[in-house]
N, C-alpha and C. Protein backbone atom coordinates (compact mmCIF):
# COMPACT_ATOMS: atom_id res chain seq x y z
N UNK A 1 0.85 -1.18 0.00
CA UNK A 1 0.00 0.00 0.00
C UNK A 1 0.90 1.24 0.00
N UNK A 2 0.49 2.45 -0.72
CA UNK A 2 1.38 3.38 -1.16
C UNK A 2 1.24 4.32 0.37
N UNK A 3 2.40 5.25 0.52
CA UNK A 3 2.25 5.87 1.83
C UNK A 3 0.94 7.20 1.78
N UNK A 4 0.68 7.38 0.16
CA UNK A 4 0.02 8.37 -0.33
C UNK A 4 -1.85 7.63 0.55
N UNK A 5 -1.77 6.02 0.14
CA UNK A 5 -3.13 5.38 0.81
C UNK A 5 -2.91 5.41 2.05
N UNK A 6 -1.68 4.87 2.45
CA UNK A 6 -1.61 4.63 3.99
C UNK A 6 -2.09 6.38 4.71
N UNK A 7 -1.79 7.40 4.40
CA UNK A 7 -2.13 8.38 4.72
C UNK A 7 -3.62 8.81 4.69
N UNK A 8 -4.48 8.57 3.92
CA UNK A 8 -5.61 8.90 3.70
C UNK A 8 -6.20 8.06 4.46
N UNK A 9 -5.96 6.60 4.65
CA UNK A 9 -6.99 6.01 5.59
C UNK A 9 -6.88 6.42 6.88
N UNK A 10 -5.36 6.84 7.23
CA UNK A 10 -5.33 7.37 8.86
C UNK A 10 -5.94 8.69 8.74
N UNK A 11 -5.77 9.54 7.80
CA UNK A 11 -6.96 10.75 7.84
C UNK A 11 -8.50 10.42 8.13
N UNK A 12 -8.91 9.65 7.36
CA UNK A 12 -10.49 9.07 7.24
C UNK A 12 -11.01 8.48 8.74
N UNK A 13 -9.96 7.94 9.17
CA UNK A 13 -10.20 7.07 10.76
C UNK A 13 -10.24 7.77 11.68
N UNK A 14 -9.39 9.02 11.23
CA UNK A 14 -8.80 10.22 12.31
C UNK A 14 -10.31 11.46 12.38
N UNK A 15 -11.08 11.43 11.39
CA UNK A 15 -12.26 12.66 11.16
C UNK A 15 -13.45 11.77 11.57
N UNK A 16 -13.62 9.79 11.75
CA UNK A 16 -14.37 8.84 12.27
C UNK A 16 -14.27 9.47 13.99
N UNK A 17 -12.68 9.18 14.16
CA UNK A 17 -12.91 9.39 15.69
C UNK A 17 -13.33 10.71 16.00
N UNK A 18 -12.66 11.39 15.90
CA UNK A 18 -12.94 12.79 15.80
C UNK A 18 -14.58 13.12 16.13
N UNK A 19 -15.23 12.91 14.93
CA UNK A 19 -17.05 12.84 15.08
C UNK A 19 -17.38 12.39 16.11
N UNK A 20 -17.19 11.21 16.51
CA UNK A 20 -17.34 10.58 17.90
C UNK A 20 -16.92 11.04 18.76
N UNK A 21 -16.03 11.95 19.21
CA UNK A 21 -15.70 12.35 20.49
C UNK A 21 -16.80 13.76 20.37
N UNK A 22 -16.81 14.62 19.18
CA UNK A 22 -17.72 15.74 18.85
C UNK A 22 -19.06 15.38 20.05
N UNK A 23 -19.70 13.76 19.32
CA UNK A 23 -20.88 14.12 19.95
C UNK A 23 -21.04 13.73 21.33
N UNK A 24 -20.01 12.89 21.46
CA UNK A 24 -20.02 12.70 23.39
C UNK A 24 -19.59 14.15 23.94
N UNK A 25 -18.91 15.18 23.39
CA UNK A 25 -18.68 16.77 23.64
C UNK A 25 -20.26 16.99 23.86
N UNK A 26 -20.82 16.68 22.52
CA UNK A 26 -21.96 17.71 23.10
C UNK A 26 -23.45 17.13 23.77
N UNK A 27 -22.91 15.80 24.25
CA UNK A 27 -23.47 15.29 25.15
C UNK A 27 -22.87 16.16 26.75
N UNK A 28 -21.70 15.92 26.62
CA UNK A 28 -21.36 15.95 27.87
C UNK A 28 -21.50 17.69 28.44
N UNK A 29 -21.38 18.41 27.25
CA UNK A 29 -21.97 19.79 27.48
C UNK A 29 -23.79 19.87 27.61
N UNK A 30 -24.33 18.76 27.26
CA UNK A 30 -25.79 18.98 27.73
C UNK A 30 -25.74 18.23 29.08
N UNK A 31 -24.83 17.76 29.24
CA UNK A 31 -25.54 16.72 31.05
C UNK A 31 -24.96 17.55 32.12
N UNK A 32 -24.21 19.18 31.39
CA UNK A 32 -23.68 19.74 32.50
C UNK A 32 -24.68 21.54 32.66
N UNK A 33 -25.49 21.33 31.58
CA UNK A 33 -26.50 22.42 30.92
C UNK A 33 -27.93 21.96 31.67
N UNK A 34 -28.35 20.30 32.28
CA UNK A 34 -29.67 20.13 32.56
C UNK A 34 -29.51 19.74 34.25
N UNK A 35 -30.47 19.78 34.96
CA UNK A 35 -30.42 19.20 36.27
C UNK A 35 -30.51 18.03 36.29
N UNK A 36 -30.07 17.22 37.84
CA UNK A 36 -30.25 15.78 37.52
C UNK A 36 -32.17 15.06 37.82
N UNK A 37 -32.68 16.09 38.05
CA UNK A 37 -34.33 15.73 37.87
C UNK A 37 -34.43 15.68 36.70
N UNK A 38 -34.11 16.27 35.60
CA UNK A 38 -34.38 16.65 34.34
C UNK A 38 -33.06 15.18 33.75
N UNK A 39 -32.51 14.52 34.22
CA UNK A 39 -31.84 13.48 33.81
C UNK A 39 -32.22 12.50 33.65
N UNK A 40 -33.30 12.52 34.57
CA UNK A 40 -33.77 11.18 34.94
C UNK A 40 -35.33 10.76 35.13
N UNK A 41 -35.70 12.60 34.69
CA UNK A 41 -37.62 12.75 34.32
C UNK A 41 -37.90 12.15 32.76
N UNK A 42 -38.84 11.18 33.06
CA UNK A 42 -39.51 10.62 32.04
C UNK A 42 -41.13 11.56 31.48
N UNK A 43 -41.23 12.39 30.31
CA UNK A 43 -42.14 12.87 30.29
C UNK A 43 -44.07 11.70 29.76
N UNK A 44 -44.19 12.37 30.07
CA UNK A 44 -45.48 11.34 30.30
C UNK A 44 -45.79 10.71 28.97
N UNK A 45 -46.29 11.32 28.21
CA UNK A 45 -46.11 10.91 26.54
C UNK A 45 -45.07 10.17 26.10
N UNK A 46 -44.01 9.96 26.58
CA UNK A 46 -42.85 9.04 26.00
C UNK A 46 -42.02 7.96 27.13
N UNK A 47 -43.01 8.25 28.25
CA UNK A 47 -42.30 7.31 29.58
C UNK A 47 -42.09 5.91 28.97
N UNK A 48 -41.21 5.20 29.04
CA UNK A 48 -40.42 5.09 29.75
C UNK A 48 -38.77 6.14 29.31
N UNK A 49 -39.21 6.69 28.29
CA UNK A 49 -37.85 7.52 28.07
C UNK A 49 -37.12 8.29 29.05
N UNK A 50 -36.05 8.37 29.00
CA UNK A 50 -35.16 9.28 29.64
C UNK A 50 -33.98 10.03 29.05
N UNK A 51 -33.46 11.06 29.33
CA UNK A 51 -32.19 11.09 29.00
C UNK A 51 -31.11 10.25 29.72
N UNK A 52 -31.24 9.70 30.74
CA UNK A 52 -30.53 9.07 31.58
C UNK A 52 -30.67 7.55 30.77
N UNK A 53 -31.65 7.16 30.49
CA UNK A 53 -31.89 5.95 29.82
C UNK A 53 -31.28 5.95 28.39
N UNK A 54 -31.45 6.49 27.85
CA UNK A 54 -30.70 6.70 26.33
C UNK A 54 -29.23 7.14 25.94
N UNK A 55 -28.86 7.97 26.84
CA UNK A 55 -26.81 8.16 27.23
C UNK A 55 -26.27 6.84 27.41
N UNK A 56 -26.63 6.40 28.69
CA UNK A 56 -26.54 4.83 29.05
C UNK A 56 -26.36 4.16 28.09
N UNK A 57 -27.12 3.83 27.39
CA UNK A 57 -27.36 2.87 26.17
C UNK A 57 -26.07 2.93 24.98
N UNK A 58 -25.96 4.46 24.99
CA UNK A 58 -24.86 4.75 23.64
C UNK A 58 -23.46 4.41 24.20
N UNK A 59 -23.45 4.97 25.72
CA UNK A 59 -22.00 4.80 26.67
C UNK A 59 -21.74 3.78 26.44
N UNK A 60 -22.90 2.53 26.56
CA UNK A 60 -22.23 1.42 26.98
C UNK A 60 -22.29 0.65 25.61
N UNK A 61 -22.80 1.22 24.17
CA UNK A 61 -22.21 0.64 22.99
C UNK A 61 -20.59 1.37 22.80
N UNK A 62 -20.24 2.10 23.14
CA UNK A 62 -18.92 2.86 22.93
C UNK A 62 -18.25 1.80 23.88
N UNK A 63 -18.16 1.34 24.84
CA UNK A 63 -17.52 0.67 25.85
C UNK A 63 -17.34 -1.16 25.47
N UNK A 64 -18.21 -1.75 24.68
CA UNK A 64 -18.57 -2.48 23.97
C UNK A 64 -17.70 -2.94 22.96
N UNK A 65 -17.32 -1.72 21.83
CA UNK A 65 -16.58 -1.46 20.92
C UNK A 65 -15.53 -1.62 21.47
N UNK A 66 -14.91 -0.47 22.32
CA UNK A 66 -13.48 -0.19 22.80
C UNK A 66 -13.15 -1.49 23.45
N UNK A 67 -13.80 -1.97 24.10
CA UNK A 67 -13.22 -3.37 24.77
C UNK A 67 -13.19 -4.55 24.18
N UNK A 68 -14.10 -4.29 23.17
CA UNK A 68 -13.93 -5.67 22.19
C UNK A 68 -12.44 -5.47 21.53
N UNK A 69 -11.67 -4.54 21.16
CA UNK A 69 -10.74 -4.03 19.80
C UNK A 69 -9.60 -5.26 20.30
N UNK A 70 -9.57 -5.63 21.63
CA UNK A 70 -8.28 -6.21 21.87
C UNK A 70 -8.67 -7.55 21.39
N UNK A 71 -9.37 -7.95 21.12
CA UNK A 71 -9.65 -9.86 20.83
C UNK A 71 -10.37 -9.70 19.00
N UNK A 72 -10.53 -8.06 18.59
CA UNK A 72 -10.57 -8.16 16.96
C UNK A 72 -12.69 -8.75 17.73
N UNK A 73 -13.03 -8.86 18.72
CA UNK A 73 -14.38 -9.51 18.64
C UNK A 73 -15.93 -8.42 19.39
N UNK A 74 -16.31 -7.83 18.89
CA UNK A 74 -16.76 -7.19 19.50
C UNK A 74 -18.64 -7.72 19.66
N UNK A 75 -19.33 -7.74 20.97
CA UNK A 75 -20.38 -7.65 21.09
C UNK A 75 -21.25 -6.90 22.24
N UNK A 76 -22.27 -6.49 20.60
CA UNK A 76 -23.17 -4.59 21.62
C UNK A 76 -23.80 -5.41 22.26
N UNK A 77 -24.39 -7.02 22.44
CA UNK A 77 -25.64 -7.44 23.59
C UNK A 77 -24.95 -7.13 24.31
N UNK A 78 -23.71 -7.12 24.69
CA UNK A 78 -23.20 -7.67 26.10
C UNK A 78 -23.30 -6.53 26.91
N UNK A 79 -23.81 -5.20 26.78
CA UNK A 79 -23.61 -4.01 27.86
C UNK A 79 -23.98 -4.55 29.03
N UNK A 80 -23.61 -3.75 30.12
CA UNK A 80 -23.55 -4.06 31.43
C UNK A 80 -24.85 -3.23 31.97
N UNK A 81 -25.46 -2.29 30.90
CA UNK A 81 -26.84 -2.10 31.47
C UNK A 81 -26.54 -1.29 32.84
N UNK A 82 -25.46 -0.22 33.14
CA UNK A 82 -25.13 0.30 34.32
C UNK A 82 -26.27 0.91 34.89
N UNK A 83 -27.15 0.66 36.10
CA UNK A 83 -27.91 1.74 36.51
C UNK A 83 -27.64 2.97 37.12
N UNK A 84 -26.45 3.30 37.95
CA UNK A 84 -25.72 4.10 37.90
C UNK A 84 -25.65 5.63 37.28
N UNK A 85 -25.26 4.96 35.63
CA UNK A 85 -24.66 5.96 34.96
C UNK A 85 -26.44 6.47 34.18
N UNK A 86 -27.20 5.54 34.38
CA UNK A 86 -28.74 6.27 33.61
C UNK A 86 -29.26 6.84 34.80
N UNK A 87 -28.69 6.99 36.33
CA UNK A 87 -29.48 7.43 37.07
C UNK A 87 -28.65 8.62 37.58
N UNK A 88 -27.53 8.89 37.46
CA UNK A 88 -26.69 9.84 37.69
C UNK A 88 -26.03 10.37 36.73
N UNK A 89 -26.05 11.73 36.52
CA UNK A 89 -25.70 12.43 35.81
C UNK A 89 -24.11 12.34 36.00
N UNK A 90 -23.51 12.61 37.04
CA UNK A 90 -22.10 12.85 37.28
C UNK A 90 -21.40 11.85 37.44
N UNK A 91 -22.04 10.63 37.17
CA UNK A 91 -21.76 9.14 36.64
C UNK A 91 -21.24 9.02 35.06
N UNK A 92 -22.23 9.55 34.51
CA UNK A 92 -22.45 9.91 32.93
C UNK A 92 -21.71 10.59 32.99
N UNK A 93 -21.17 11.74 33.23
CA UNK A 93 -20.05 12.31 32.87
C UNK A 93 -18.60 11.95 33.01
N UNK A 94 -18.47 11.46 34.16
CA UNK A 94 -17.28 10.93 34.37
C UNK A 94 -16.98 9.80 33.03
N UNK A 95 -17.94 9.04 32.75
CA UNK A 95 -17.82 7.95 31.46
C UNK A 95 -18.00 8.66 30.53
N UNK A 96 -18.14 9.81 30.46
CA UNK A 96 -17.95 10.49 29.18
C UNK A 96 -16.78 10.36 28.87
N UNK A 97 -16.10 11.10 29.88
CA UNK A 97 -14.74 11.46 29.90
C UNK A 97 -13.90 10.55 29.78
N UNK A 98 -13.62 9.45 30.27
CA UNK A 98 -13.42 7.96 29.98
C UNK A 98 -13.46 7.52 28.69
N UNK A 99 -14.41 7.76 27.94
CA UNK A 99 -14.43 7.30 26.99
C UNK A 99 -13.88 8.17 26.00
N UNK A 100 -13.81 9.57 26.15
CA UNK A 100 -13.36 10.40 24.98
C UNK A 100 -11.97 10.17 25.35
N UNK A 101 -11.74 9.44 26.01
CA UNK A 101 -10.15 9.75 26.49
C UNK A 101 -9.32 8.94 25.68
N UNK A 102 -10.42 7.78 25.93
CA UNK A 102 -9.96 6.32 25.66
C UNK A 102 -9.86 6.21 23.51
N UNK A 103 -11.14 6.62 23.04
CA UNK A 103 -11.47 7.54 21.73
C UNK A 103 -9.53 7.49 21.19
N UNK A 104 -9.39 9.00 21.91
CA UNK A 104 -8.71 9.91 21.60
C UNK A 104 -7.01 9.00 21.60
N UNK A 105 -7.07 7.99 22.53
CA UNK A 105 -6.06 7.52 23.20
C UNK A 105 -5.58 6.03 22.40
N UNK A 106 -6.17 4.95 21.86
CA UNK A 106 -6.58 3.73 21.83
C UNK A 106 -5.40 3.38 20.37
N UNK A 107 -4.04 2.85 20.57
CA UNK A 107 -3.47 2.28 19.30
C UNK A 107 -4.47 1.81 18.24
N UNK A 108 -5.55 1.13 19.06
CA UNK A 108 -6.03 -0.18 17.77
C UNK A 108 -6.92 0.47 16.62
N UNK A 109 -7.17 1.91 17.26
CA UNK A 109 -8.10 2.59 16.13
C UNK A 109 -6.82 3.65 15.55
N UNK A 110 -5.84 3.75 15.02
CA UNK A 110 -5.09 4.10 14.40
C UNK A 110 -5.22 3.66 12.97
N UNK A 111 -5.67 2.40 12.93
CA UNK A 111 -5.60 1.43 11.49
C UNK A 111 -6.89 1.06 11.27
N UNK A 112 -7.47 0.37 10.06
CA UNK A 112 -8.59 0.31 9.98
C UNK A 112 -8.79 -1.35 9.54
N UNK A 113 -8.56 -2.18 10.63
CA UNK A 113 -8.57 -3.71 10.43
C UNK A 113 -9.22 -4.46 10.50
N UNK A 114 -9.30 -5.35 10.39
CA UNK A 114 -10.96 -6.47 10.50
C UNK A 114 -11.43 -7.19 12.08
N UNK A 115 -12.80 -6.61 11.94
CA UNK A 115 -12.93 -7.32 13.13
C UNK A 115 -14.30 -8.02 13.17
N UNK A 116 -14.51 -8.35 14.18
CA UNK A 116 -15.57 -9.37 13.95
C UNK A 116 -16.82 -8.90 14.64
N UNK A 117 -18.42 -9.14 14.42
CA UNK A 117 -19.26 -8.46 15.55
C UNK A 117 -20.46 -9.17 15.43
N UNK A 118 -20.70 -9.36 16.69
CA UNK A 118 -21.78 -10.82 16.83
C UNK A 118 -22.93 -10.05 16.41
N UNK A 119 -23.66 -11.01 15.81
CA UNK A 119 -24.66 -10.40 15.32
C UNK A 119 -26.04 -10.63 16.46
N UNK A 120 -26.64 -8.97 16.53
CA UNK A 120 -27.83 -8.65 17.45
C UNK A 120 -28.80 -10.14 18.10
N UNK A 121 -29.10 -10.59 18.50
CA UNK A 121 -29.87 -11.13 18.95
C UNK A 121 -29.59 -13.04 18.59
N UNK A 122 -28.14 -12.50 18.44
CA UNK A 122 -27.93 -14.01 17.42
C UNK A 122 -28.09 -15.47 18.54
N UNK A 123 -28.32 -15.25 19.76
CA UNK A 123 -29.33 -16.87 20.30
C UNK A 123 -30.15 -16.94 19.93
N UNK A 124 -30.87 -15.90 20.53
CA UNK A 124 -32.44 -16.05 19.90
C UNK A 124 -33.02 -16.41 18.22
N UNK A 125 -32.23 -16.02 17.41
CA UNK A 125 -32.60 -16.31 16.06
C UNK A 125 -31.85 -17.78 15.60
N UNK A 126 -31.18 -17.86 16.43
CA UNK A 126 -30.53 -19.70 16.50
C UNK A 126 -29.16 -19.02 15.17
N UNK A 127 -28.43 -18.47 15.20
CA UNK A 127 -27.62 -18.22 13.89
C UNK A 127 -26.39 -18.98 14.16
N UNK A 128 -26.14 -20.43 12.77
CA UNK A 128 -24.97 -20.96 13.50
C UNK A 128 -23.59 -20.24 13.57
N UNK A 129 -23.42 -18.91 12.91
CA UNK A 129 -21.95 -18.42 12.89
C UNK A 129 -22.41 -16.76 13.71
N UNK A 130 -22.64 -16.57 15.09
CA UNK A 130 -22.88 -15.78 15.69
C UNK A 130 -22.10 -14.04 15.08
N UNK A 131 -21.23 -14.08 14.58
CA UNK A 131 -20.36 -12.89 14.33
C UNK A 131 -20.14 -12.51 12.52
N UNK A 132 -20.04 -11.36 12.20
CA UNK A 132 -19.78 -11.35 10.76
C UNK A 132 -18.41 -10.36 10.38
N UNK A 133 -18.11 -10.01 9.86
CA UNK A 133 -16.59 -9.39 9.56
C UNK A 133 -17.46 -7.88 9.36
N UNK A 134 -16.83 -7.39 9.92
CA UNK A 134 -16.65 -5.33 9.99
C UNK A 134 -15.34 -4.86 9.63
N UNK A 135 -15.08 -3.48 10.22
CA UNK A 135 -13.89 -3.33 10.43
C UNK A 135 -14.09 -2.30 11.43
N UNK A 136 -12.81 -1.83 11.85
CA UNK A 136 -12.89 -0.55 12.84
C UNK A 136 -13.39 0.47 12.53
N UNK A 137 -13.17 1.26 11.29
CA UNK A 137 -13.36 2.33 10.56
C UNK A 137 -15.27 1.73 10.73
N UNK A 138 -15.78 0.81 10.13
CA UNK A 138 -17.03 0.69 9.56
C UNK A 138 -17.97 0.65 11.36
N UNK A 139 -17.37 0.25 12.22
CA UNK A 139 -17.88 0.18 13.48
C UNK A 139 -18.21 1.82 13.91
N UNK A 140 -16.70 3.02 13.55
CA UNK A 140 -16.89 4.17 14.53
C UNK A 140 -17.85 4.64 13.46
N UNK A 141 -18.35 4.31 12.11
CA UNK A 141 -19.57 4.99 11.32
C UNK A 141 -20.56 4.62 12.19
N UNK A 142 -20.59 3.24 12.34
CA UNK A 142 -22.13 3.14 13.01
C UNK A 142 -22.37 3.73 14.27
N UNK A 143 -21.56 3.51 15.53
CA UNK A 143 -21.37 4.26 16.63
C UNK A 143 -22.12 5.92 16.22
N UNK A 144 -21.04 6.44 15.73
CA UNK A 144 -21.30 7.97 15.06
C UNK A 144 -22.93 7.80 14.87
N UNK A 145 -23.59 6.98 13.92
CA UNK A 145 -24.81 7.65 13.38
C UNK A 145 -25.81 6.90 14.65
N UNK A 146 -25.57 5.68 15.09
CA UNK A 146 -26.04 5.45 16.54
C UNK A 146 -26.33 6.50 17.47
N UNK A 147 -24.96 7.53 17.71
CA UNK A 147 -25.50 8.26 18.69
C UNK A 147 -25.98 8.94 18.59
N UNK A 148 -25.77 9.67 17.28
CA UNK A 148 -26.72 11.04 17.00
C UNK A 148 -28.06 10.85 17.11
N UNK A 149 -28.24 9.32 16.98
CA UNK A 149 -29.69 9.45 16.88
C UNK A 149 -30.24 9.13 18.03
N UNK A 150 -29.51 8.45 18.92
CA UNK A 150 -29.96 8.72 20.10
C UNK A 150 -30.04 10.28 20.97
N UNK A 151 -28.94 11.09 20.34
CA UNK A 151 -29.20 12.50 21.05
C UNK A 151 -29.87 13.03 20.60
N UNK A 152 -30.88 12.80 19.23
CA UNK A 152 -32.22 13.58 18.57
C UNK A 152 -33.26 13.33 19.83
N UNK A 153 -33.17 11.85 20.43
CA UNK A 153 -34.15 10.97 21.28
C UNK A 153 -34.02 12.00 22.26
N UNK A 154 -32.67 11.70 22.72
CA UNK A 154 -32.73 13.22 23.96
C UNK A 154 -32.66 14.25 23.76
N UNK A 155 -32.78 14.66 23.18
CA UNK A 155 -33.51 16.05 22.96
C UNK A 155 -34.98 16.33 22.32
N UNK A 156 -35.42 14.87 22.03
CA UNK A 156 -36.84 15.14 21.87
C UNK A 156 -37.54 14.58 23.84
N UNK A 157 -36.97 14.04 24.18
CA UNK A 157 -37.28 13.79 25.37
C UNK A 157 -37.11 14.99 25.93
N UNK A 158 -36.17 16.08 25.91
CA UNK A 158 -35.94 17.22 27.01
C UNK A 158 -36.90 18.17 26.66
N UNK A 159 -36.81 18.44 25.43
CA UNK A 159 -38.61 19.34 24.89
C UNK A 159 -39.76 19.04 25.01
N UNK A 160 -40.03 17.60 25.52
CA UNK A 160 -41.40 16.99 26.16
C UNK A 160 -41.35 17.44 27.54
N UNK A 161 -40.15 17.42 27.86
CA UNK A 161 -40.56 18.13 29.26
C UNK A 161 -39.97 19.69 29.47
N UNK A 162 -40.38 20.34 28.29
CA UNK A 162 -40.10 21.84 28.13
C UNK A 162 -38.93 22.26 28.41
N UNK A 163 -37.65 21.70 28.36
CA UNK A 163 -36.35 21.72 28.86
C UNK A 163 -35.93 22.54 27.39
N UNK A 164 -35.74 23.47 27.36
CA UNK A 164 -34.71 24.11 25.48
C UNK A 164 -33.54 23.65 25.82
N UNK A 165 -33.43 23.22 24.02
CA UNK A 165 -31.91 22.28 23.72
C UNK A 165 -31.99 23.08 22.40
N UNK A 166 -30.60 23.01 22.12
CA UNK A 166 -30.48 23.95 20.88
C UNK A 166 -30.91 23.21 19.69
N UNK A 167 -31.49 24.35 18.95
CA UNK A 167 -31.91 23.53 17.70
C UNK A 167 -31.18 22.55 16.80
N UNK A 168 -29.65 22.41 16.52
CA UNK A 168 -28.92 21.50 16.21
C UNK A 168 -28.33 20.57 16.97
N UNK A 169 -28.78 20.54 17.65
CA UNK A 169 -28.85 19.31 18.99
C UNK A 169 -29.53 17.91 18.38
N UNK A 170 -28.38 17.19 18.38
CA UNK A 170 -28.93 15.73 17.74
C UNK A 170 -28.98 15.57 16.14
N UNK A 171 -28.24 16.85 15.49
CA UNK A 171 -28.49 16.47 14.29
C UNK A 171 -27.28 16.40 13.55
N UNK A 172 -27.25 15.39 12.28
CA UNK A 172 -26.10 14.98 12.05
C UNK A 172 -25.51 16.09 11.37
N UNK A 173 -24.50 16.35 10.93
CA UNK A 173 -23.60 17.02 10.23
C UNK A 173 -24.50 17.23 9.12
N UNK A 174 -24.57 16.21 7.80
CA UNK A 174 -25.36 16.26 6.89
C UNK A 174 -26.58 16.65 6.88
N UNK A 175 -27.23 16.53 7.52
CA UNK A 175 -28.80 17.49 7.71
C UNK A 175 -28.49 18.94 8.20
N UNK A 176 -27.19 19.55 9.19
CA UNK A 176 -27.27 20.52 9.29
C UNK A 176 -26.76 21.08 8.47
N UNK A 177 -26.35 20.48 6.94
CA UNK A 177 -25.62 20.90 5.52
C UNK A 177 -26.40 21.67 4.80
N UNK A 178 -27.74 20.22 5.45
CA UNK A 178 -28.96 20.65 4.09
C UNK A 178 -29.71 21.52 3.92
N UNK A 179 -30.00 21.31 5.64
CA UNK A 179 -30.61 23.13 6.09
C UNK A 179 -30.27 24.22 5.67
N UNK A 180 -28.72 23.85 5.59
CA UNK A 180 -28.28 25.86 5.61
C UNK A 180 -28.35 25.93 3.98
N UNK A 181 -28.38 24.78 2.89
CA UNK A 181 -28.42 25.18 1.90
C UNK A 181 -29.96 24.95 1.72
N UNK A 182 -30.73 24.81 1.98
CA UNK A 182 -32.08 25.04 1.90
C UNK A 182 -32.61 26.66 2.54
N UNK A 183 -32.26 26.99 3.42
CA UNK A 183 -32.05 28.43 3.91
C UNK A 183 -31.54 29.51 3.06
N UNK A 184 -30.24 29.02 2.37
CA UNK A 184 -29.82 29.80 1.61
C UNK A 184 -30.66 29.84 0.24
N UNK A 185 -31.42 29.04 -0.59
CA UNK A 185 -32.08 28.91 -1.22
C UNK A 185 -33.08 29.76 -1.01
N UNK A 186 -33.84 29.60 0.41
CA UNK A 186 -35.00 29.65 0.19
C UNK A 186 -34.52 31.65 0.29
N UNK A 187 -33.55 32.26 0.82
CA UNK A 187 -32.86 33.37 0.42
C UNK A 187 -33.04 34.32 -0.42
N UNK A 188 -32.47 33.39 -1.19
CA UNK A 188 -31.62 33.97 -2.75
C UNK A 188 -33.12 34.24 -3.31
């Protein structure tokens, strides 16, 4: 592989992680923007939701990932389901931080190599080869569009309970593209 490729994929892996630490940023700037009633209030129309319930969930697919990288084997059933970190805010943050660290920190996401990832629910559907080939790079895409869409969730959860979150809160890069050139359109 030419150093001209070898360079571009560590760019490409490098703007993957990058995104991912972005939106645990602006997670971790909303869990320090809301109270912890407001962390852990389920609004009536969407109970059982939470923001505390839905951080949780993404934390512990990020934790999932990162701990799988050393065996190349990664599986999202296995979260640990922390109650903890969905019931405490300053739980959640601290694993923010942890994790952007870890993100930011981690040899094995330097390169973009094959790994393996059990597939969702694979007892229950009886599947005889539980895992299918990914790679690192193709994992921090899904992560990335995983969480965003879980922070649309929380932030449609924090406006059910009249909490203001900024209007680009939860939205991906590409939709906030489309907007501004739809804006500018609608402009001109």
């Amino acid at each position: 592989m030419s150093t001209a490729m070898k360079n571009l994929l560590f760019e490409r892996q490098y703007r993957l992680i990058r995104t991912n630490v972005q939106w645990l940023r602006q997670a971790d700037a909303l869990l320090k923007a809301i109270s912890d009633s407001e962390y852990v209030a389920a609004p009536q129309k969407l109970a059982p939701q939470t923001v505390g319930g839905h951080l949780r969930h993404v934390l512990e697919y990020y934790e999932c990932f990162l701990n799988g990288l050393s065996s190349s084997h990664i599986d999202y059933d296995a979260r640990k389901r922390d109650p903890a970190v969905q019931s405490s805010r300053s739980a959640a943050l601290q694993r923010i931080e942890s994790l952007i660290s870890r993100l930011e920190s981690e040899p094995a996401l330097r390169g973009d190599s094959v790994i393996w990832v059990r597939v969702e629910d694979s007892e229950a559907l009886s599947v005889p080869e539980p895992f299918l080939v990914s790679s690192v790079g193709r994992e921090l895409q899904g992560l990335s569009s995983h969480t965003i869409h879980h922070l649309a969730l929380i932030a449609m959860v924090l406006r059910a309970l009249g909490v203001p979150v900024g209007q680009d809160f939860g939205m991906a890069s590409s939709t906030l593209r489309y907007l501004a050139t739809q804006s500018a359109a609608e402009a001109a």
